[in-house]
Protein backbone atom coordinates (compact mmCIF):
# COMPACT_ATOMS: atom_id res chain seq x y z
CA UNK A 1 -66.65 149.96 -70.10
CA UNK A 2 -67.25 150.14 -74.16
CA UNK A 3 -63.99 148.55 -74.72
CA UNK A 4 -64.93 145.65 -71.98
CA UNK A 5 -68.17 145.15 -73.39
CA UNK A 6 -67.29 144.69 -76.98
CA UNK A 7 -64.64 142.53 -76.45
CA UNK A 8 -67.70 140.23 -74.60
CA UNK A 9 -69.79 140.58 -77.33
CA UNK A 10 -66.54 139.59 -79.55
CA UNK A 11 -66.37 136.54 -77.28
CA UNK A 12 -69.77 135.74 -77.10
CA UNK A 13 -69.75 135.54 -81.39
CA UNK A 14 -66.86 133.55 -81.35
CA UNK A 15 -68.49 130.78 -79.30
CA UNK A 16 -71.85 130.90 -80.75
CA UNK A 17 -71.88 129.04 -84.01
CA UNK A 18 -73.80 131.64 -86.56
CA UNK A 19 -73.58 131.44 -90.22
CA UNK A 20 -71.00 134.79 -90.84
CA UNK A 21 -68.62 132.57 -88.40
CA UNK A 22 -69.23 129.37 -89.84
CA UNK A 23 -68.63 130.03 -93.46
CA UNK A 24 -65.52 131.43 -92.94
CA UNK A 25 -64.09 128.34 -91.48
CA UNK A 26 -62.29 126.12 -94.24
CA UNK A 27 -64.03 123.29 -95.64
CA UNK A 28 -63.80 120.79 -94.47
CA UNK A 29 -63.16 121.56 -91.07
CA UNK A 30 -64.18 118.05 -90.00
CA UNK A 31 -65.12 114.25 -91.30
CA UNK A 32 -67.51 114.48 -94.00
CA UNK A 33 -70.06 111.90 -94.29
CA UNK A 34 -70.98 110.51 -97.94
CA UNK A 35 -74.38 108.78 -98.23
CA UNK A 36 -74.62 105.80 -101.01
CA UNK A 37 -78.21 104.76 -101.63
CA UNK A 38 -77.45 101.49 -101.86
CA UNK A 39 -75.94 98.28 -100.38
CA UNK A 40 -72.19 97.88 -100.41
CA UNK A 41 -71.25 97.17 -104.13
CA UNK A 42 -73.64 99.06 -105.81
CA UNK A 43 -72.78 101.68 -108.57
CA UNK A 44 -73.55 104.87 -105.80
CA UNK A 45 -71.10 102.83 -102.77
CA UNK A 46 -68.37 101.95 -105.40
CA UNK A 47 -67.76 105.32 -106.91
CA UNK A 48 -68.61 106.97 -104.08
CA UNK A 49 -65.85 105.52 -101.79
CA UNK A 50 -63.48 106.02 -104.80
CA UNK A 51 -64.36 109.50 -104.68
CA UNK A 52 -64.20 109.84 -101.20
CA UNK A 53 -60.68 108.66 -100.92
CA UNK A 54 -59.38 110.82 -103.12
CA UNK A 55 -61.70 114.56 -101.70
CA UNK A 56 -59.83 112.84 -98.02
CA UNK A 57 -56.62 112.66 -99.75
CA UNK A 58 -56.69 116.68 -101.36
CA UNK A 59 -58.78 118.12 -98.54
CA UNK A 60 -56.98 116.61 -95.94
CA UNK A 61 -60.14 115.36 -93.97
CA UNK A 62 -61.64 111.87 -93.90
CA UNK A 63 -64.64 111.08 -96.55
CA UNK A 64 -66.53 108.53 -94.97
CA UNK A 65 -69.53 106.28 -96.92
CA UNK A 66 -72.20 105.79 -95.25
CA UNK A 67 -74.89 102.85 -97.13
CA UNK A 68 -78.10 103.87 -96.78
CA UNK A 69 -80.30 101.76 -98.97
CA UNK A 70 -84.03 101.47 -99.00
CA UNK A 71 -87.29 102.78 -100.79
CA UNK A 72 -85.06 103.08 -104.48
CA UNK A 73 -83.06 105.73 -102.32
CA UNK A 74 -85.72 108.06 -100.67
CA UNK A 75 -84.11 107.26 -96.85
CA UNK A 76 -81.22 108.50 -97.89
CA UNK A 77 -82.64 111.45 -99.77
CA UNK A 78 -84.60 112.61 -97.17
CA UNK A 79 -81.48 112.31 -94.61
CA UNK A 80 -79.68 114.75 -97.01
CA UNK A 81 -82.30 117.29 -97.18
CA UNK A 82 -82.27 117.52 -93.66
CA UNK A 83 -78.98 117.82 -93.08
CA UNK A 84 -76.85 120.63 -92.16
CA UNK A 85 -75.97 123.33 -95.28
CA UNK A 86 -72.06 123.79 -94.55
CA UNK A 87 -70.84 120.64 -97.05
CA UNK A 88 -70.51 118.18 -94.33
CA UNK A 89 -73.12 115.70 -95.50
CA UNK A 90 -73.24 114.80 -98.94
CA UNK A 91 -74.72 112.27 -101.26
CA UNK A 92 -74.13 110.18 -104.04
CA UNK A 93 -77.76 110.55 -105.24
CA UNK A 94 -78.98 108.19 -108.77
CA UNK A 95 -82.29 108.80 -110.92
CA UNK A 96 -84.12 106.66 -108.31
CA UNK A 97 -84.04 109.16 -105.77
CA UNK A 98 -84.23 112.09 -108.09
CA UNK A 99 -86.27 111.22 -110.14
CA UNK A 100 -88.34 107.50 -110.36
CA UNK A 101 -89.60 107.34 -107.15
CA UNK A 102 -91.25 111.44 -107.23
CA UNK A 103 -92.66 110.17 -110.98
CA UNK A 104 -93.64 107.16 -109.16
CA UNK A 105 -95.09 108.95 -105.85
CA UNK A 106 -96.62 112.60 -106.19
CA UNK A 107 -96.27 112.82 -102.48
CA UNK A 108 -92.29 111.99 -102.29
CA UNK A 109 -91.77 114.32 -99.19
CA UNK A 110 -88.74 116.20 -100.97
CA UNK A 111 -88.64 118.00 -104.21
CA UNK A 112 -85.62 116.90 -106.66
CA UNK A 113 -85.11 120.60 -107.79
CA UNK A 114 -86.33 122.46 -104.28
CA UNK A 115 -84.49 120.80 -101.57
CA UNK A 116 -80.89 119.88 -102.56
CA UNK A 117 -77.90 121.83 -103.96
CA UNK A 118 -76.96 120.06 -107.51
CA UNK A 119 -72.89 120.14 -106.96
CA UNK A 120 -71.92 117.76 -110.29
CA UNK A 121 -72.70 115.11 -112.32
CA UNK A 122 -70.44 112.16 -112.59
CA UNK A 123 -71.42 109.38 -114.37
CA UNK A 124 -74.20 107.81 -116.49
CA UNK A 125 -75.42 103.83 -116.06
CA UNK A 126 -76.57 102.60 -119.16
CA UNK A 127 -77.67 98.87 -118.94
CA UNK A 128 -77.79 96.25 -121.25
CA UNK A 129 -80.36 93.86 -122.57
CA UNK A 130 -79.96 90.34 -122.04
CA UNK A 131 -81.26 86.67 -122.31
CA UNK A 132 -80.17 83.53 -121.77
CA UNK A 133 -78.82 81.57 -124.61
CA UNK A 134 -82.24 79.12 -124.58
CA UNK A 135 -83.99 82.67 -126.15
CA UNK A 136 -83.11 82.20 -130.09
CA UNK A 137 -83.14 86.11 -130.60
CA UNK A 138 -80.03 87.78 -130.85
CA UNK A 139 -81.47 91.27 -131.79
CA UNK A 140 -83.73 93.19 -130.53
CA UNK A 141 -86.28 92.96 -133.80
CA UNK A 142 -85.68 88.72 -133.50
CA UNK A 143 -86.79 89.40 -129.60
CA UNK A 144 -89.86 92.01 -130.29
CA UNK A 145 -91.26 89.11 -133.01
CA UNK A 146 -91.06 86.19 -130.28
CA UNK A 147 -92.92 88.16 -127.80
CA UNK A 148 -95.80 89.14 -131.12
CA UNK A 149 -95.76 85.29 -131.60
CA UNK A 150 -96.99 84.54 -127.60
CA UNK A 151 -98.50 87.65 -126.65
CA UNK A 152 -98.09 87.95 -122.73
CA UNK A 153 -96.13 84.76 -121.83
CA UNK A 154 -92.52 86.08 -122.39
CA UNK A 155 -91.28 87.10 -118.51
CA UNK A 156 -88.62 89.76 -118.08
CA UNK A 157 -87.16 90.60 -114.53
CA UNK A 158 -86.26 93.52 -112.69
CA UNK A 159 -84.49 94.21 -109.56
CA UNK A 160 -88.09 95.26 -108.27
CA UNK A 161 -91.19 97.53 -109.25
CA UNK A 162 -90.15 100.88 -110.16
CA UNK A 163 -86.81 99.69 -110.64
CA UNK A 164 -84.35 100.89 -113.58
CA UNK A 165 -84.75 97.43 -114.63
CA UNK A 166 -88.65 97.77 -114.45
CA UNK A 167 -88.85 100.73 -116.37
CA UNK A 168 -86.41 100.11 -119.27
CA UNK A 169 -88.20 97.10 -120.45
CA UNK A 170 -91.60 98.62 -119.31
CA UNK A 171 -90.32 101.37 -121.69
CA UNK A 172 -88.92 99.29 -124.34
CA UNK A 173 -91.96 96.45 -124.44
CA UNK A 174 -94.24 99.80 -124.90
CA UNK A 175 -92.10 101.40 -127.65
CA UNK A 176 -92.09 97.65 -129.93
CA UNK A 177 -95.78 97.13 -128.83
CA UNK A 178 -95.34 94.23 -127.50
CA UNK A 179 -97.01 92.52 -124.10
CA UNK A 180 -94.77 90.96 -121.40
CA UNK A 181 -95.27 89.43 -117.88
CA UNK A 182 -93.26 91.32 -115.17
CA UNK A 183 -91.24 89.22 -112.56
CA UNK A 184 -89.98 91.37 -109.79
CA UNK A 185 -86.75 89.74 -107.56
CA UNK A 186 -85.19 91.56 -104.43
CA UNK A 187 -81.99 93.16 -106.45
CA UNK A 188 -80.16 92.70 -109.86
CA UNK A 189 -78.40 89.70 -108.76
CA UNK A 190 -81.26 88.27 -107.76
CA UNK A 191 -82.33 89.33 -111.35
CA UNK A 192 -79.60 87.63 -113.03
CA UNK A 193 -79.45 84.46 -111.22
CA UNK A 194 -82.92 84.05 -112.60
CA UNK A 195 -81.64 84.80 -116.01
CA UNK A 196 -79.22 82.22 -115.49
CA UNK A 197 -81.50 79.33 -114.39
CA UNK A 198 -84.01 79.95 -116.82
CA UNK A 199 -86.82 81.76 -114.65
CA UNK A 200 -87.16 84.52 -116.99
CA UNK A 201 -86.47 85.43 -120.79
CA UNK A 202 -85.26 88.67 -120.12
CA UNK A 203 -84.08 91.46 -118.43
CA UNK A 204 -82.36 95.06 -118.50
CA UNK A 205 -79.12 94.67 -115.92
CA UNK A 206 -76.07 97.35 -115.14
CA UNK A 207 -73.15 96.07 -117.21
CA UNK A 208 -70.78 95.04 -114.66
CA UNK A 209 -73.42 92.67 -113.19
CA UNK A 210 -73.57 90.36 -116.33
CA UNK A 211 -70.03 91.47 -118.28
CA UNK A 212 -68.51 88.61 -117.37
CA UNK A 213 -71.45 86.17 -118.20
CA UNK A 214 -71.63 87.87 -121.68
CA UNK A 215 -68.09 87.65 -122.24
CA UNK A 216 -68.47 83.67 -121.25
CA UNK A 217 -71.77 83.01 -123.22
CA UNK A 218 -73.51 82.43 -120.86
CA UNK A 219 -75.86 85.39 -121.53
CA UNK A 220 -76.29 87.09 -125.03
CA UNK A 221 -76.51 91.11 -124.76
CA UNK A 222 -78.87 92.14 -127.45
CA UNK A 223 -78.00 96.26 -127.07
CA UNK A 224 -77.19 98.61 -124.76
CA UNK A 225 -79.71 101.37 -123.58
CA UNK A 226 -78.20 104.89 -124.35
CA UNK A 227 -77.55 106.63 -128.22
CA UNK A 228 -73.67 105.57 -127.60
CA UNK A 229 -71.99 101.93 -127.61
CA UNK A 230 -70.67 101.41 -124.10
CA UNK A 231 -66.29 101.31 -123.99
CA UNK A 232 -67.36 98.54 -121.51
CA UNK A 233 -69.13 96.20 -124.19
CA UNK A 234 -67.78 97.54 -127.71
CA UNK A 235 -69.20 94.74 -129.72
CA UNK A 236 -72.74 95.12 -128.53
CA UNK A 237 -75.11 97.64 -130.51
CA UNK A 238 -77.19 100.16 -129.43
CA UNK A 239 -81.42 99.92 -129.53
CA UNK A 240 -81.19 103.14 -131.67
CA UNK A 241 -78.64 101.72 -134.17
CA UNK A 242 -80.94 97.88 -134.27
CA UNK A 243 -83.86 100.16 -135.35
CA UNK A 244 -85.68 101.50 -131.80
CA UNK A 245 -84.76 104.69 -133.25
CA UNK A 246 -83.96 107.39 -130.30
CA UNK A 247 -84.16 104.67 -127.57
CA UNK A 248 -82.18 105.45 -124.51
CA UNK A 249 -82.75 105.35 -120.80
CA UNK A 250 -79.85 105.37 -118.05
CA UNK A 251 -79.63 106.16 -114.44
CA UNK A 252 -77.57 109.43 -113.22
CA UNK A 253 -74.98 109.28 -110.50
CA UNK A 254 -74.36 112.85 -109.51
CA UNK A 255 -72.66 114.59 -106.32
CA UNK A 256 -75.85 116.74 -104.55
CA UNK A 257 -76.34 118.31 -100.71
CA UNK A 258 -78.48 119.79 -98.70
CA UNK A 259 -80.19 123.48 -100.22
CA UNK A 260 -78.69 126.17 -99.38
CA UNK A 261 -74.88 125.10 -99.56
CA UNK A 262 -72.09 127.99 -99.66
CA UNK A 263 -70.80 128.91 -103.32
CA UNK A 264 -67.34 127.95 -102.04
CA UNK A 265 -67.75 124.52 -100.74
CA UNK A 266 -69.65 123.94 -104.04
CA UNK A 267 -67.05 125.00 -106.37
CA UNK A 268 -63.71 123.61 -104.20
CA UNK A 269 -65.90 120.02 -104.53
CA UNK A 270 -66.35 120.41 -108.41
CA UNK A 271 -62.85 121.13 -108.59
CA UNK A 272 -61.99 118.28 -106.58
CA UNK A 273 -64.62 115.56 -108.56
CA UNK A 274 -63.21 117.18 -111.77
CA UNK A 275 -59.49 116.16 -111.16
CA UNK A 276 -60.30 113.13 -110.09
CA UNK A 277 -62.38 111.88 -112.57
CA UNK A 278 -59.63 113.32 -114.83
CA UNK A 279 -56.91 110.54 -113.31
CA UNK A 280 -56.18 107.79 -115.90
CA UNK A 281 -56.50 105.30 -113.08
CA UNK A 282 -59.90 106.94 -111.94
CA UNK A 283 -61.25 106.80 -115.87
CA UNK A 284 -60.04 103.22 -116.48
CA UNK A 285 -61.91 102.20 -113.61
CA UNK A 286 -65.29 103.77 -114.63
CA UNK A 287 -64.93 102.07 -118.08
CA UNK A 288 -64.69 98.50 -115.85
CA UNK A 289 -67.50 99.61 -114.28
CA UNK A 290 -69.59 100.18 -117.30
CA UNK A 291 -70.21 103.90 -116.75
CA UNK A 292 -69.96 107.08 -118.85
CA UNK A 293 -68.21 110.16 -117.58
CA UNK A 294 -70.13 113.30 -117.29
CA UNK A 295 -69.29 117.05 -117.87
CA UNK A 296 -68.47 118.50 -114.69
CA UNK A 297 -70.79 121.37 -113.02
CA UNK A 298 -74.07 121.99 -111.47
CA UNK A 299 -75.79 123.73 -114.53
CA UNK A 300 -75.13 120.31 -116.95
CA UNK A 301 -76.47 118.19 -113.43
CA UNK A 302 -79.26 120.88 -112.68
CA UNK A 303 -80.45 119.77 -116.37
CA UNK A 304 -80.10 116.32 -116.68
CA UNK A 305 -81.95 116.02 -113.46
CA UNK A 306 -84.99 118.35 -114.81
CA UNK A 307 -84.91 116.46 -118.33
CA UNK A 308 -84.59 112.78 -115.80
CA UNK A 309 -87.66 114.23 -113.90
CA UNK A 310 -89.56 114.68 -117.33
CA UNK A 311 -88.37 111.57 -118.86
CA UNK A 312 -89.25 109.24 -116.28
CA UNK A 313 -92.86 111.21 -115.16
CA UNK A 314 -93.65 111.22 -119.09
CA UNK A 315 -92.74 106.88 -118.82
CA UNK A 316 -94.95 106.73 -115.14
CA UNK A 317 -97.65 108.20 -116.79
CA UNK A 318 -97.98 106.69 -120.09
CA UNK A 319 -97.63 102.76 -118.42
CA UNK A 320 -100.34 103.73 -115.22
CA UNK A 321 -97.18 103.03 -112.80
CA UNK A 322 -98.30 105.73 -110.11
CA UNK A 323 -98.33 104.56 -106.41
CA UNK A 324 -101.20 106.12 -105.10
């Protein structure tokens, strides 16, 4: 009778899921969805679908991308948190989930740091600084004493408020003390096809979005935002080096779950984003992309998302951006 009744109790564990059972399954043990906060084409789909062919390719499971844009990434951030722990749903989060839209909105109804497990970082976004060629600066300083010249009637655009895009400038116009009319569009496209038909003066724009145009003339890239010239754009200078000493502001594409995530799953998908990232193939095609690998490993993505959190909150603050 003992013998009958713990093999039933055996039984019954084995068909109940409970954590001791399901972390000893291998991972993964089924598809695993990957959620881009963004339309097809943007920085988080892109990368994340190379990504996710090569985890399907090593793990032996599909990696499938799921787009999930809206509110600068908070649907899709709030999917995640409430998603199952075992590694199974992941996403491909940026500084507008993590950290923009909770500087932006006190009552964001996740916490950056509280309700996700940090698993890498992968890439910064640095953007660069354009105009059309009707603007007669080519440098930053030339730019900064237009706008002193015609207080207020210089336009920049952005690919909406709260944006990157928004904030850079926001950022930058406030650093040179210098007044600017804000013209929001639905996306950076949008963004640069105004640049390109003479809407607007100015704007901040991801790299790949105008490298072409630049390359062409038919934009002029006055610097890029971060302390190092982009491998994408060489020839263009940095703010810092032009003489807005210490200026730089990019976007964070990092690989982040649910809380609560097992140690194992955590470290076999560092491994895995590591190597890949590692690929010649996989590194050429960030540099076309206008990114900048990161070190791999949740402590270097645990800080960059506390010191994104303070950067952006500290910008928020300062401009009076807070939606209420």
């Amino acid at each position: 009778m003992r013998w009958t009744s713990a093999v039933f109790s055996l039984a019954l564990a084995m068909a109940l899921p409970g954590p001791a059972f399901a972390q000893s399954e291998p991972f993964p043990n089924r598809a695993v969805r990957v959620i881009a906060p963004a339309g097809p084409g943007g920085n988080p789909d892109v990368l994340g679908r190379l990504l996710a062919a090569k985890f399907a390719e090593t793990l032996g499971k599909p990696f499938v991308v799921e787009n999930v844009p809206g509110a600068g990434g908070v649907v899709a951030a709030n999917m995640v948190a409430k998603a199952p722990q075992d590694g199974h749903v992941l996403m491909l989060a940026d500084s507008g989930a993590l950290a923009i839209n909770p500087a932006l909105n006190p009552n964001t109804s996740y916490h950056p740091q509280k309700d996700f497990t940090a698993i890498t970082a992968i890439a910064t976004l640095p953007t660069a600084f354009v105009v059309p060629p009707t603007v007669t600066a080519n440098t930053p300083a030339e730019f900064i004493a237009l706008a002193e010249k015609e207080p207020g009637k210089l336009t920049y655009g952005s690919a909406g408020p709260g944006s990157i895009h928004h904030l850079t400038m926001a950022a930058f116009a406030d650093r040179a003390g210098i007044e600017m009319l804000h013209v929001p569009y639905r996306g950076g496209s949008a963004m640069v096809n105004a640049l390109l038909g003479g809407e607007i003066h100015a704007g901040w724009s991801g790299i790949p979005n105008v490298l072409s145009l630049i390359e062409s003339g038919k934009l002029k890239a006055l610097c890029v935002s971060i302390l190092e010239r982009s491998k994408t754009l060489p020839n263009v200078p940095t703010c810092d080096e032009l003489g807005v000493k210490g200026f730089d502001i990019a976007t964070m594409l990092g690989l982040l779950g649910p809380v609560g995530m097992p140690a194992a799953v955590v470290a076999t998908l560092q491994a895995e984003t590591g190597k890949a990232l590692r690929e010649p193939k996989m590194a050429e095609r960030m540099v076309q992309l206008g990114v900048v690998m990161q070190e791999n490993g949740t402590a270097h993505y645990r800080k960059f998302i506390a010191d994104d959190m303070a950067r952006y909150a500290a910008i928020v603050q300062k401009l009076g951006l807070q939606i209420k």
